[in-house]
Protein backbone atom coordinates (compact mmCIF):
# COMPACT_ATOMS: atom_id res chain seq x y z
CA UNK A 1 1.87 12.59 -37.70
CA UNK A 2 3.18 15.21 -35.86
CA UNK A 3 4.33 12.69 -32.91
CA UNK A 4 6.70 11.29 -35.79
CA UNK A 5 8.14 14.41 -36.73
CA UNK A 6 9.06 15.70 -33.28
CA UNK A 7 10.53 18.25 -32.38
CA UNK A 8 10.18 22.29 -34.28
CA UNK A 9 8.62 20.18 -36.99
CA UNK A 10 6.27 18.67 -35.03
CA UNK A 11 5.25 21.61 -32.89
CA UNK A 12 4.84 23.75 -36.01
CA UNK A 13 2.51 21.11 -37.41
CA UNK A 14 0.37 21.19 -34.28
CA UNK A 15 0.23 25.14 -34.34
CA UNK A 16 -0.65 25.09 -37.78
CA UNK A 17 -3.34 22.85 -36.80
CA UNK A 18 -5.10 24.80 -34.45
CA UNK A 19 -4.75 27.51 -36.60
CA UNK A 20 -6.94 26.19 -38.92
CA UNK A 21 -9.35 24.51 -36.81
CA UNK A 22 -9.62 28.41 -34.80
CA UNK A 23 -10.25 30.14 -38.65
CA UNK A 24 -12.44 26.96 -39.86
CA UNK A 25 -14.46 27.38 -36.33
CA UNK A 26 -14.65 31.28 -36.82
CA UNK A 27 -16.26 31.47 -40.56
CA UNK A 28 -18.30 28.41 -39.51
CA UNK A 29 -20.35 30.27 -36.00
CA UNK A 30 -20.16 33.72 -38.49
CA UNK A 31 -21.92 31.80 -41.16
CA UNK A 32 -23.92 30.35 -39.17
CA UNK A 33 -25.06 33.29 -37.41
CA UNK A 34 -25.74 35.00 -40.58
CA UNK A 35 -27.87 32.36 -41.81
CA UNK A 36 -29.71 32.54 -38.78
CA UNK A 37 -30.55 36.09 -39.26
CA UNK A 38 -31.19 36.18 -42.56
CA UNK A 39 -33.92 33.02 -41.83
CA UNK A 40 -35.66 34.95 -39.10
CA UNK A 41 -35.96 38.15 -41.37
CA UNK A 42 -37.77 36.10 -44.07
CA UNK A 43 -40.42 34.37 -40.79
CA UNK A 44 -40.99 37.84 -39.98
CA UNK A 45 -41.57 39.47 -43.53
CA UNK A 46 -43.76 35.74 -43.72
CA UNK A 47 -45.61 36.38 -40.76
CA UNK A 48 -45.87 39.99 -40.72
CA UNK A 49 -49.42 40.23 -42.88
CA UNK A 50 -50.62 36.86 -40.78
CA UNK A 51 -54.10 37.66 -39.03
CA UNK A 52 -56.00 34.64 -37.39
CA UNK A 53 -59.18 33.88 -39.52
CA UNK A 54 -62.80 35.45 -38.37
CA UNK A 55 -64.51 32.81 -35.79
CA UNK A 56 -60.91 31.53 -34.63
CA UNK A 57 -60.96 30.77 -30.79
CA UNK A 58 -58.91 32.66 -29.28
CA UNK A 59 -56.33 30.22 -26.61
């Protein structure tokens, strides 16, 4: 598309472009990292009152 546009047209597709695939990519790791957080608060609030039961072997 932007090939058939040339020129300022074209180039100010392209930027616009990787504008949005930089912001999509941004809020994407930032979710993600959230997410990520938030999932190994809840294993540790989980796991936090986890004892192994009496006669366990110990490895």
């Amino acid at each position: 598309m932007a090939s058939e546009l040339g020129g300022a047209q074209g180039a100010a597709l392209i930027e616009a472009g990787k504008a949005a695939f930089t912001q999509t990519h941004s809020v994407l790791l930032s979710t993600s990292a959230i997410l990520i957080l938030i999932l190994s608060g809840v294993v540790y609030i989980a796991l936090a009152s986890y004892s192994k039961p009496a006669g366990s072997p110990a490895h």
